[in-house]
C-alpha atoms as a PDB file:
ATOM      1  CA  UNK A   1      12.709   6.629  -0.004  1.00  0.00           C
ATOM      2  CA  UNK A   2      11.805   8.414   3.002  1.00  0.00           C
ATOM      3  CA  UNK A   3       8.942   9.221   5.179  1.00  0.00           C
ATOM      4  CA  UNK A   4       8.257  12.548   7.524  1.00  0.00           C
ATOM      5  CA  UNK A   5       6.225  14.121   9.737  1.00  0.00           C
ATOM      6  CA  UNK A   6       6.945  17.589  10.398  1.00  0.00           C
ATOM      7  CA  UNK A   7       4.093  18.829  12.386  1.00  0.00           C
ATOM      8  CA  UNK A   8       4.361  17.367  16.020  1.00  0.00           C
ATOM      9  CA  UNK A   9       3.571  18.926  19.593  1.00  0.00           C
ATOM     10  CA  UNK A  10       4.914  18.151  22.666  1.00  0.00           C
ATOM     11  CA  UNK A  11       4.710  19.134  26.411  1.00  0.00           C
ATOM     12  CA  UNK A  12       6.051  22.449  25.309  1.00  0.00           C
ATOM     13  CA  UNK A  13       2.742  22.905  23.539  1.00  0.00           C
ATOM     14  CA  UNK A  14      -0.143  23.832  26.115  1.00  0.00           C
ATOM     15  CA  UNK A  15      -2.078  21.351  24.715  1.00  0.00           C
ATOM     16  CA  UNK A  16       0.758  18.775  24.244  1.00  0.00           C
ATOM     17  CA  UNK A  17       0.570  15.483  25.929  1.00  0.00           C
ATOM     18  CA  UNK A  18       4.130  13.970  25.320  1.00  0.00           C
ATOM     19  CA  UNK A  19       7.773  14.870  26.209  1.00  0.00           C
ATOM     20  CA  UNK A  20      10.505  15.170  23.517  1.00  0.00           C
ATOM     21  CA  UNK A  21      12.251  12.111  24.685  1.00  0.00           C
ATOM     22  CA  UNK A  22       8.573  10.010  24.934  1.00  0.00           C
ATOM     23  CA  UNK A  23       7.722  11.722  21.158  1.00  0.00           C
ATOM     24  CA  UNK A  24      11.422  10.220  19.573  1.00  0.00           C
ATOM     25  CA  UNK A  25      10.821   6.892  21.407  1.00  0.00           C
ATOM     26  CA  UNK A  26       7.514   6.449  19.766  1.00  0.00           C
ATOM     27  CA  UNK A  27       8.188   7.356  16.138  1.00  0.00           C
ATOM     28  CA  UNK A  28      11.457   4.829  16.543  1.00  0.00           C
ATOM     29  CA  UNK A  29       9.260   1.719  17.500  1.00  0.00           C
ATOM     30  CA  UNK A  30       6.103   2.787  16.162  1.00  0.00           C
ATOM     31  CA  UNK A  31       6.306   4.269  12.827  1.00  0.00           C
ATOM     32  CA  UNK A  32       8.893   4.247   9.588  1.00  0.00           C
ATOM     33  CA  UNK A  33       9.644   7.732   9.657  1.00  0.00           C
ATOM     34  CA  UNK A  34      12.877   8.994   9.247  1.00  0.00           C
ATOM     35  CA  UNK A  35      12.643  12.909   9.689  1.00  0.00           C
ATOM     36  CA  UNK A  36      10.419  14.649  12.220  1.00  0.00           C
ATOM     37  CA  UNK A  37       9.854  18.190  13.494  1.00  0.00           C
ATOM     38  CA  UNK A  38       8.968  19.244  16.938  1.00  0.00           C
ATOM     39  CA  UNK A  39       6.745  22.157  16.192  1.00  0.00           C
ATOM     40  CA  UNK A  40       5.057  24.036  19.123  1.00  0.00           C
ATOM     41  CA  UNK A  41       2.969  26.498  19.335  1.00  0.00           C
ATOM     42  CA  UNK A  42       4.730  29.517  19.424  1.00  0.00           C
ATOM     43  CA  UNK A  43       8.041  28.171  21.332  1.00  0.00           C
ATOM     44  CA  UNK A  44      11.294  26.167  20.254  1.00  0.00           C
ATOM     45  CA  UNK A  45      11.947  25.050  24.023  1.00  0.00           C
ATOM     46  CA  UNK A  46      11.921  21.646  23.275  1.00  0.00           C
ATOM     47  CA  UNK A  47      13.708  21.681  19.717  1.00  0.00           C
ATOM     48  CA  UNK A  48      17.397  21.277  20.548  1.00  0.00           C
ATOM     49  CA  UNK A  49      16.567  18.435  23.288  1.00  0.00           C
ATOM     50  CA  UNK A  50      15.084  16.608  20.866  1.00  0.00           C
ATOM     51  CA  UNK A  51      18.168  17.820  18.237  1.00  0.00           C
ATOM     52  CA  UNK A  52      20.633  16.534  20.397  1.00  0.00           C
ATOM     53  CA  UNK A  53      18.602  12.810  21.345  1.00  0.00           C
ATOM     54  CA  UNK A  54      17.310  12.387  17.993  1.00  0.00           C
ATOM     55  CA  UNK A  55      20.706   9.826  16.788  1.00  0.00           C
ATOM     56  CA  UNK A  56      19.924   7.527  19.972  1.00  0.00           C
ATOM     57  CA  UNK A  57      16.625   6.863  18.041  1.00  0.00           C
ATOM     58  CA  UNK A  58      17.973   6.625  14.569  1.00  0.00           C
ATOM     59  CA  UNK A  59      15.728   9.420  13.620  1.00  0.00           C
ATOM     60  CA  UNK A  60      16.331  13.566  12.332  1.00  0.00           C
ATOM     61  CA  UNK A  61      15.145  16.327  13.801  1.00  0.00           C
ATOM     62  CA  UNK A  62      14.234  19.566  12.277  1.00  0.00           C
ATOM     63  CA  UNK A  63      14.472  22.403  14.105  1.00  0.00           C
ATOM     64  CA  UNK A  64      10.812  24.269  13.867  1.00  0.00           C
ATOM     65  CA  UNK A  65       7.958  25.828  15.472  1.00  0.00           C
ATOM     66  CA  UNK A  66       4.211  26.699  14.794  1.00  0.00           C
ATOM     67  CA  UNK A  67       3.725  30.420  14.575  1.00  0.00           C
ATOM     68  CA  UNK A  68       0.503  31.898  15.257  1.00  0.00           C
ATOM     69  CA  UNK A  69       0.947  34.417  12.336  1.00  0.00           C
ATOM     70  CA  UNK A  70      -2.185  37.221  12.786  1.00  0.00           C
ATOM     71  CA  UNK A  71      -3.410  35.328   9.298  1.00  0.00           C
ATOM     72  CA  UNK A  72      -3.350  31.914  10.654  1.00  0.00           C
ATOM     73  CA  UNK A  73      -1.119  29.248  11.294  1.00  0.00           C
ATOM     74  CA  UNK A  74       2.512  28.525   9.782  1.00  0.00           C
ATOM     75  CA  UNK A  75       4.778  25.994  10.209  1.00  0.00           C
ATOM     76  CA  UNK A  76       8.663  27.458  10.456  1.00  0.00           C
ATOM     77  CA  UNK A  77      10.976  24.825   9.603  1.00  0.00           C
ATOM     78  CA  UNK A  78      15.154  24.793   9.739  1.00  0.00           C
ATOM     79  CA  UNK A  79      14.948  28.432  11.626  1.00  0.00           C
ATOM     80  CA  UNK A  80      17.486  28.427  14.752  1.00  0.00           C
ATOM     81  CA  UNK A  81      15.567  31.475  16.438  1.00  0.00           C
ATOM     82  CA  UNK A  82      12.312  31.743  17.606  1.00  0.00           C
ATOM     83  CA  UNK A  83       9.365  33.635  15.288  1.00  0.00           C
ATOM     84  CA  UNK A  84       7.647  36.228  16.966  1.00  0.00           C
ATOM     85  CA  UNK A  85       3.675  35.467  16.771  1.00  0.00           C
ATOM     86  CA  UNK A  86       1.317  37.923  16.075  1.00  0.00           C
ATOM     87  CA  UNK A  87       2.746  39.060  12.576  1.00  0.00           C
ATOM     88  CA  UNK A  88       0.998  38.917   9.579  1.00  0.00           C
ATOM     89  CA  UNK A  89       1.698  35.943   7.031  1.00  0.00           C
ATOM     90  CA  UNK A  90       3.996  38.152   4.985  1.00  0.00           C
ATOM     91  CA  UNK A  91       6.144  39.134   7.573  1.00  0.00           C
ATOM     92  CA  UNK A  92       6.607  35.696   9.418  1.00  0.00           C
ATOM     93  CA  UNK A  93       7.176  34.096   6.102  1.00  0.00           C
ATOM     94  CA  UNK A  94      10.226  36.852   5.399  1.00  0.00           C
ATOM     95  CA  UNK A  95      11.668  36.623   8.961  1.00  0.00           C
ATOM     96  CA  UNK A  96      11.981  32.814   8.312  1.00  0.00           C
ATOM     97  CA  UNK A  97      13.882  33.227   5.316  1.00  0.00           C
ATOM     98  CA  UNK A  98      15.905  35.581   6.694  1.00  0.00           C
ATOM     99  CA  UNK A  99      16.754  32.875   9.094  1.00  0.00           C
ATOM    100  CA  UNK A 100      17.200  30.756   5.814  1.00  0.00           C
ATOM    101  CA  UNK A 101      14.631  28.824   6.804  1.00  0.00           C
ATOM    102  CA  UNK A 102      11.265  27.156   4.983  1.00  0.00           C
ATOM    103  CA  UNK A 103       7.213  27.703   5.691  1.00  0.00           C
ATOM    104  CA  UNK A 104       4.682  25.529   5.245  1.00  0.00           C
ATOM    105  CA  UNK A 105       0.979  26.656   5.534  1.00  0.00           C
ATOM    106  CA  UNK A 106      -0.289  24.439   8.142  1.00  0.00           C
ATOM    107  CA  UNK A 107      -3.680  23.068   8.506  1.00  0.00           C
ATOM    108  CA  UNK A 108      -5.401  25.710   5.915  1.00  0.00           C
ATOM    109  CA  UNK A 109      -9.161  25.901   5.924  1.00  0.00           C
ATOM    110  CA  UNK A 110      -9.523  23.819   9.156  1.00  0.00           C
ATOM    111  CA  UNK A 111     -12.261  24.687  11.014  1.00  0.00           C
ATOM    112  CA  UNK A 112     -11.960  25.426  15.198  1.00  0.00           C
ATOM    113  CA  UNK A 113      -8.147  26.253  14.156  1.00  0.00           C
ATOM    114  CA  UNK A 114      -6.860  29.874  12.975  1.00  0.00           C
ATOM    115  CA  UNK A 115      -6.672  28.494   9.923  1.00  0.00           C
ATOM    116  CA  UNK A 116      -4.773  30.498   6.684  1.00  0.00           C
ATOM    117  CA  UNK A 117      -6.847  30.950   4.146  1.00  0.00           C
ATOM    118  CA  UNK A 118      -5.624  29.892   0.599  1.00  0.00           C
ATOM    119  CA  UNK A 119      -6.286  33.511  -1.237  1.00  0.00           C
ATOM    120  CA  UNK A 120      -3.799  34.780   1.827  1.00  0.00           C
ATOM    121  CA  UNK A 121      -1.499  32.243   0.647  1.00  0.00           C
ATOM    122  CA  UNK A 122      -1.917  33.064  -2.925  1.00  0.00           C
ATOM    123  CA  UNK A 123      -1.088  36.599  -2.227  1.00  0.00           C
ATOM    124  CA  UNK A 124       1.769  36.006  -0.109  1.00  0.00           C
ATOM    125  CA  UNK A 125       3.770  33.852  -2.536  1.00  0.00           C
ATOM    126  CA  UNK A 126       2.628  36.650  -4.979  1.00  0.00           C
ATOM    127  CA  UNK A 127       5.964  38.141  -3.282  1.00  0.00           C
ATOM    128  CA  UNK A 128       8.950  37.141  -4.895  1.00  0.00           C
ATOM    129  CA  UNK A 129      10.792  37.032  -2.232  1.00  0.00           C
ATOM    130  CA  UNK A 130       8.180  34.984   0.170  1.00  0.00           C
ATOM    131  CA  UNK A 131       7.845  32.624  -2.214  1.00  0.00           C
ATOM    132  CA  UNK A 132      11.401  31.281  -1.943  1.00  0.00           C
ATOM    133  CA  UNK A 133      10.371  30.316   1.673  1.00  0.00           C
ATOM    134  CA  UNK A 134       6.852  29.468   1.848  1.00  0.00           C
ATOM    135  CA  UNK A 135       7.175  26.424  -0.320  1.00  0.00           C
ATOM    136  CA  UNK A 136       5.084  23.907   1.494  1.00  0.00           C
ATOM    137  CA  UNK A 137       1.158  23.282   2.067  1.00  0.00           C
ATOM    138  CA  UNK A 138      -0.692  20.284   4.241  1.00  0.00           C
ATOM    139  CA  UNK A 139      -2.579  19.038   1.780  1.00  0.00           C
ATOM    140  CA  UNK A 140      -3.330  16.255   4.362  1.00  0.00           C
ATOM    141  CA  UNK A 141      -3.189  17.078   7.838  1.00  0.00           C
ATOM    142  CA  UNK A 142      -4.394  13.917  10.555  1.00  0.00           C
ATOM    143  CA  UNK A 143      -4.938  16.202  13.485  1.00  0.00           C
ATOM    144  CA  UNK A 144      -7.600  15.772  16.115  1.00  0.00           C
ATOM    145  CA  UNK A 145      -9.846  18.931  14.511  1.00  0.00           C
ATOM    146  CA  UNK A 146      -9.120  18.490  11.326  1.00  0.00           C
ATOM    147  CA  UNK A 147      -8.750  14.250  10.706  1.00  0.00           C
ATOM    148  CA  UNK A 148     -10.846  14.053   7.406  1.00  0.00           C
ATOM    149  CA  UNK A 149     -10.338  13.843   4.052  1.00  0.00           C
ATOM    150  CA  UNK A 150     -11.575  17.581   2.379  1.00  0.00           C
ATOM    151  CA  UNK A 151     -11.717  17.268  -1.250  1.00  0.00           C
ATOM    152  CA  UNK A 152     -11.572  20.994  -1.411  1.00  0.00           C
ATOM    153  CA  UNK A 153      -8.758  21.681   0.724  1.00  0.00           C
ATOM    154  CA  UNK A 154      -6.932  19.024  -1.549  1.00  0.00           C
ATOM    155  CA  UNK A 155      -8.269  20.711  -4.785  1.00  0.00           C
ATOM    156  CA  UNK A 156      -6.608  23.829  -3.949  1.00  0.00           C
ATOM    157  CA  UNK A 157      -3.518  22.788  -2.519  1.00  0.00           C
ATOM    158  CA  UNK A 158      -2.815  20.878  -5.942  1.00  0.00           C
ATOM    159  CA  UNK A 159      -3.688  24.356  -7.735  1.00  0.00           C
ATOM    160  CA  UNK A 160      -0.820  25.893  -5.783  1.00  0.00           C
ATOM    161  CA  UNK A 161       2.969  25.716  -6.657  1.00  0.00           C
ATOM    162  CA  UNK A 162       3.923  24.199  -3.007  1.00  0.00           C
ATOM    163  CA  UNK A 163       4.584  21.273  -2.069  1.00  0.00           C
ATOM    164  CA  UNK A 164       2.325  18.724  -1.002  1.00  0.00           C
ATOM    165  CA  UNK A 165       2.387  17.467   2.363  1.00  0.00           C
ATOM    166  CA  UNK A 166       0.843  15.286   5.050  1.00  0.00           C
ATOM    167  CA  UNK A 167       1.245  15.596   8.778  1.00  0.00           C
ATOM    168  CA  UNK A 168      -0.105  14.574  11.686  1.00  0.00           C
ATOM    169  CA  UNK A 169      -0.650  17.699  13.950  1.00  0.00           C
ATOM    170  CA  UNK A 170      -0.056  14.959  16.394  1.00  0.00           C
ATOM    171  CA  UNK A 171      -0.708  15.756  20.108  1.00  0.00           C
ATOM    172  CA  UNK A 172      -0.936  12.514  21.543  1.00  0.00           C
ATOM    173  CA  UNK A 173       2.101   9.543  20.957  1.00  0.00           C
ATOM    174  CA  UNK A 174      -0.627   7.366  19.070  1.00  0.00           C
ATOM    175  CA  UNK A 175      -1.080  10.333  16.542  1.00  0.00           C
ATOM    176  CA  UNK A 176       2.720  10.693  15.208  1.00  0.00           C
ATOM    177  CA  UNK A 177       3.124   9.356  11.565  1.00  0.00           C
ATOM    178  CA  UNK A 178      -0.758   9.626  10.830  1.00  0.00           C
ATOM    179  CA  UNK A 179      -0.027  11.703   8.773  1.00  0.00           C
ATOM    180  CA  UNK A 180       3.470  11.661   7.063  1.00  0.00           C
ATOM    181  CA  UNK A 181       5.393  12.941   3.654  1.00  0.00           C
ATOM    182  CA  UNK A 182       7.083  10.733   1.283  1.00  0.00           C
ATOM    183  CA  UNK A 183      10.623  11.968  -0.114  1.00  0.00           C
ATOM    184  CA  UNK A 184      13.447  10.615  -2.643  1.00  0.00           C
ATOM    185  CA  UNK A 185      16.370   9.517   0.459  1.00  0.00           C
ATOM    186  CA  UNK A 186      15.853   9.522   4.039  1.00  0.00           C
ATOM    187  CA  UNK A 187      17.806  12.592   5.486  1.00  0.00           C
ATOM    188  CA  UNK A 188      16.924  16.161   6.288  1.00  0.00           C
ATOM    189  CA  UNK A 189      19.108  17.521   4.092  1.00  0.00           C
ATOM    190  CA  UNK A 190      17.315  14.953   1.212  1.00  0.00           C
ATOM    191  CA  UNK A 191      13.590  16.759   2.142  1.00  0.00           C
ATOM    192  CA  UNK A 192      14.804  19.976   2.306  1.00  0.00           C
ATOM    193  CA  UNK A 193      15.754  19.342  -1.801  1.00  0.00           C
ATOM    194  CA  UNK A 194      12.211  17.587  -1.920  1.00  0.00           C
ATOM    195  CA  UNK A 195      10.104  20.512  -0.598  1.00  0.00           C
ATOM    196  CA  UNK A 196      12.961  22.914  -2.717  1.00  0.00           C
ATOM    197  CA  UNK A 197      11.455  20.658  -6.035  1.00  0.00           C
ATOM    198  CA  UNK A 198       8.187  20.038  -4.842  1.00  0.00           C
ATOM    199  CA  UNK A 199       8.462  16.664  -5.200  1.00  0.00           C
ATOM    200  CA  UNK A 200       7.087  15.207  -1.610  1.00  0.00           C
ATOM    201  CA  UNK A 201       3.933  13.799  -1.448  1.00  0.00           C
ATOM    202  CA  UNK A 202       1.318  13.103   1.505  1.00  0.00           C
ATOM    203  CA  UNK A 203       0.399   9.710   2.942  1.00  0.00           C
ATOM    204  CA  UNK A 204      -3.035  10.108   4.014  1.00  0.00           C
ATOM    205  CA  UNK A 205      -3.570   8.248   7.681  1.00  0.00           C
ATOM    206  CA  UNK A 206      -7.084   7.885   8.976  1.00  0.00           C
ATOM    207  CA  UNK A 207      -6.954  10.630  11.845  1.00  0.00           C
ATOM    208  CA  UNK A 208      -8.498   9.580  15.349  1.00  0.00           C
ATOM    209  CA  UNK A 209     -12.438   8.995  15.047  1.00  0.00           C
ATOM    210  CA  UNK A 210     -14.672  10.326  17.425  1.00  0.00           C
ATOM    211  CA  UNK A 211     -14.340   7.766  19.888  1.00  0.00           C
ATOM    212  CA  UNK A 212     -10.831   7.492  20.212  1.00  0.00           C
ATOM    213  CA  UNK A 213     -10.623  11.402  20.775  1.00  0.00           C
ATOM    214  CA  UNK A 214     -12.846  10.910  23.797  1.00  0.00           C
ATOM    215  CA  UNK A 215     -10.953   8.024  24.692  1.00  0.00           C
ATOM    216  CA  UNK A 216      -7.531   8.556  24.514  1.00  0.00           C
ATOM    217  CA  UNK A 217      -6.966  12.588  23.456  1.00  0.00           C
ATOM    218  CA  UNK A 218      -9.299  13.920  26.128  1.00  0.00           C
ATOM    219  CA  UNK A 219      -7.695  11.671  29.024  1.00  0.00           C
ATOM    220  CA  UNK A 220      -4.082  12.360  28.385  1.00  0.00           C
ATOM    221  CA  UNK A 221      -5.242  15.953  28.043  1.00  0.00           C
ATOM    222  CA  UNK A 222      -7.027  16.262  31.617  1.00  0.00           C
ATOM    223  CA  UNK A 223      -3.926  14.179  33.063  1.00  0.00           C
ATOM    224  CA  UNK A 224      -1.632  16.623  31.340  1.00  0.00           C
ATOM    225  CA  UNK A 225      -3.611  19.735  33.436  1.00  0.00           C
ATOM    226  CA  UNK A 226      -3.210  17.749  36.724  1.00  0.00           C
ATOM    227  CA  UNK A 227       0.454  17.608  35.743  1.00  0.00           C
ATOM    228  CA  UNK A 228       0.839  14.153  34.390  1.00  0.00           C
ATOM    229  CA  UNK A 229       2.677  13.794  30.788  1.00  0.00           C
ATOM    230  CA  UNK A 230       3.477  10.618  28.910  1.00  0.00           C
ATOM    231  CA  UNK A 231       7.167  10.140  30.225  1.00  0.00           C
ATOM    232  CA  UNK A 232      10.945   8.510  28.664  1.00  0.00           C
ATOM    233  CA  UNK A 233      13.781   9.434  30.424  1.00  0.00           C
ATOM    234  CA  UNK A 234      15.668   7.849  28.675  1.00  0.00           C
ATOM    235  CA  UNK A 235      16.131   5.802  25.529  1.00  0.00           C
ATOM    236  CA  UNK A 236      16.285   2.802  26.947  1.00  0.00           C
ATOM    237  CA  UNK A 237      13.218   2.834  29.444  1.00  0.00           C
ATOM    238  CA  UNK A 238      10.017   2.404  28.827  1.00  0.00           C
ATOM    239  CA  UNK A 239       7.144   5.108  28.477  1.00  0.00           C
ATOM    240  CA  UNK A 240       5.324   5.756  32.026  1.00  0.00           C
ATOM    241  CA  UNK A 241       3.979   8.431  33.806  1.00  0.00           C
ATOM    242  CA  UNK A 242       6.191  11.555  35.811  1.00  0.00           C
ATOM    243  CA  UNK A 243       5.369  14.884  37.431  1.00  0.00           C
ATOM    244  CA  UNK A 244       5.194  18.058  34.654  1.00  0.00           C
ATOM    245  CA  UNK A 245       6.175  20.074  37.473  1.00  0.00           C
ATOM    246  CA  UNK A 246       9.366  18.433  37.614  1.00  0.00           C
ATOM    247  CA  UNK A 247       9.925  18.473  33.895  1.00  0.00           C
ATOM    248  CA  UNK A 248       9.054  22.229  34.020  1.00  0.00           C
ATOM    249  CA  UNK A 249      11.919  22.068  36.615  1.00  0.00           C
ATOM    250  CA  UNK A 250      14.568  20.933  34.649  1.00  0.00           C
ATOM    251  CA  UNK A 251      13.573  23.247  31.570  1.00  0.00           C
ATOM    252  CA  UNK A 252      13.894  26.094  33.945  1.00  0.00           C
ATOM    253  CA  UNK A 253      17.337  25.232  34.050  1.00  0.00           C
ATOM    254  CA  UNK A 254      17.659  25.294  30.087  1.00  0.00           C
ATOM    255  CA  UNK A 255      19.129  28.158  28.606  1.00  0.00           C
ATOM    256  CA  UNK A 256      18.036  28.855  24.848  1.00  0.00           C
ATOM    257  CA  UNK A 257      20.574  28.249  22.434  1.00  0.00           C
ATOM    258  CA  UNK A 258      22.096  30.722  19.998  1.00  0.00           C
ATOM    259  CA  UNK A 259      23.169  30.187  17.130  1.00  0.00           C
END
C-alpha cells in the first residue's frame, strides 16, 4: 500500500514557496508518501532536478506540470515535454496522450481558481480518445483556496468514471501530504495501473485554517517576493533560508531536457 501526492508547487511556481530539494526533504521526514509530482504552473523547470534527487530521499517523482488549459486547470502527469497553456481542455488532454501521458482535472469547481467545470469534463471524456488520458479527478484537494470538504464537488466526482484522488495543491512545505492518494504497491509504475483501474482513493487532510494561512502561507509568500525561499542544498542539511536570485542563477544555467 502506497500513498501520493501529485499536485505540489515549488519555487518554479510564482507563487511557490519551496525549492525542489527543500519539497523532497520534507515529504521524506514529514509524511509517508511514496510518489510525488512536482507540478507547476505552466513550467517543468524543476521536474528533472527533483527526478534525478528523488532516490537520495527514498521517494518517486513523476514528471508533471499544471496547465492552465483556456477551460481551467489540468494536471499533466508522466509527459517529458512541456504543455503549451492556453488550449482548450480537449486539446491539452490529446497533446498529453500523445506524449503518453495521464490528466487529472485539478481542483474542479474551486472558487478564486480557474477552475474546470465538471459538464467540460463530461464532454471531454465524451471523446474516445481523451478519455484514455484524462482518467483522474481531485475529489479532495487540501489547497490554501480550496481546503474544505464540498459535498458536491465529491458527489460528482463519484458520478464520473475517473479516478478518485486527493492532493494537496501544496505551496508551502507544511502543506505536502495534506492531501494524498492511496494505491495497491508503492511505485510509480504501481499508480500509474491504479489511476489506469481507477482504483486510488483520496485521504482527506484538514487543509490550513484561516489562521495558519495568515500565519505561515502569507509570510513565506512576502519572503518569497523579497527573494527568500525555504532552502536544502543538499540532502543532508537542514532546511534554512538562501537568496532566489541565486537559485534563479543556477537554473539559468539549466538546459531543458529532451527526451
Amino acid at each position: 500500500m502506497g500513498y501520493s501526492d501529485l499536485h505540489i508547487h515549488s519555487i518554479h511556481s510564482y507563487d511557490g514557496t519551496a525549492s525542489i530539494s527543500a519539497i523532497l526533504k520534507y515529504a521524506s521526514s514529514n509524511t509517508d508518501l511514496n510518489v510525488l509530482a512536482i507540478t507547476d504552473h505552466d513550467t517543468m523547470a524543476g521536474v528533472f532536478e527533483a527526478m534525478d534527487l528523488a532516490p537520495k530521499y527514498n521517494l518517486e517523482v513523476i514528471p508533471g506540470m499544471e496547465v492552465s488549459s483556456k477551460d481551467g486547470h489540468v494536471l499533466c502527469l508522466f509527459i517529458q515535454r512541456p504543455i503549451p497553456s492556453g488550449l482548450s481542455l480537449l486539446e491539452t488532454v490529446l497533446r498529453v496522450g500523445d506524449q503518453g501521458g495521464l490528466c487529472v482535472a485539478a481542483h474542479p469547481m474551486a472558487k478564486a481558481v480557474n477552475s474546470l467545470k465538471f459538464g467540460t469534463i463530461r464532454e471531454t471524456i465524451s471523446n474516445p480518445e481523451a478519455a484514455k488520458t484524462l482518467i483522474g479527478v481531485e475529489a479532495f484537494n487540501g489547497g490554501l483556496v480550496y481546503t474544505r470538504r464540498n459535498a458536491m464537488v465529491d458527489s460528482e466526482s463519484r458520478s464520473l468514471p475517473l479516478a478518485q484522488l486527493g492532493d494537496s495543491d501544496a505551496h508551502i512545505l507544511r502543506m505536502i501530504g495534506t492531501g494524498s492518494s492511496w494505491f495497491e504497491g508503492t511505485t510509480a509504475l504501481d499508480l500509474r495501473a491504479a489511476l489506469y483501474n481507477r482504483s486510488t482513493a483520496p485521504r482527506r487532510g484538514t487543509g490550513l485554517t484561516g489562521a495558519a494561512v495568515v500565519t505561515s502561507y502569507i509570510p513565506n509568500y512576502l519572503l518569497r517576493k523579497l527573494g527568500w525561499v525555504s532552502w536544502n542544498s543538499a540532502p543532508e542539511a537542514s532546511i534554512r533560508f538562501a537568496n532566489l536570485a541565486k537559485i534563479q542563477a543556477m537554473n539559468g544555467m539549466t538546459q531543458f531536457a529532451q527526451p
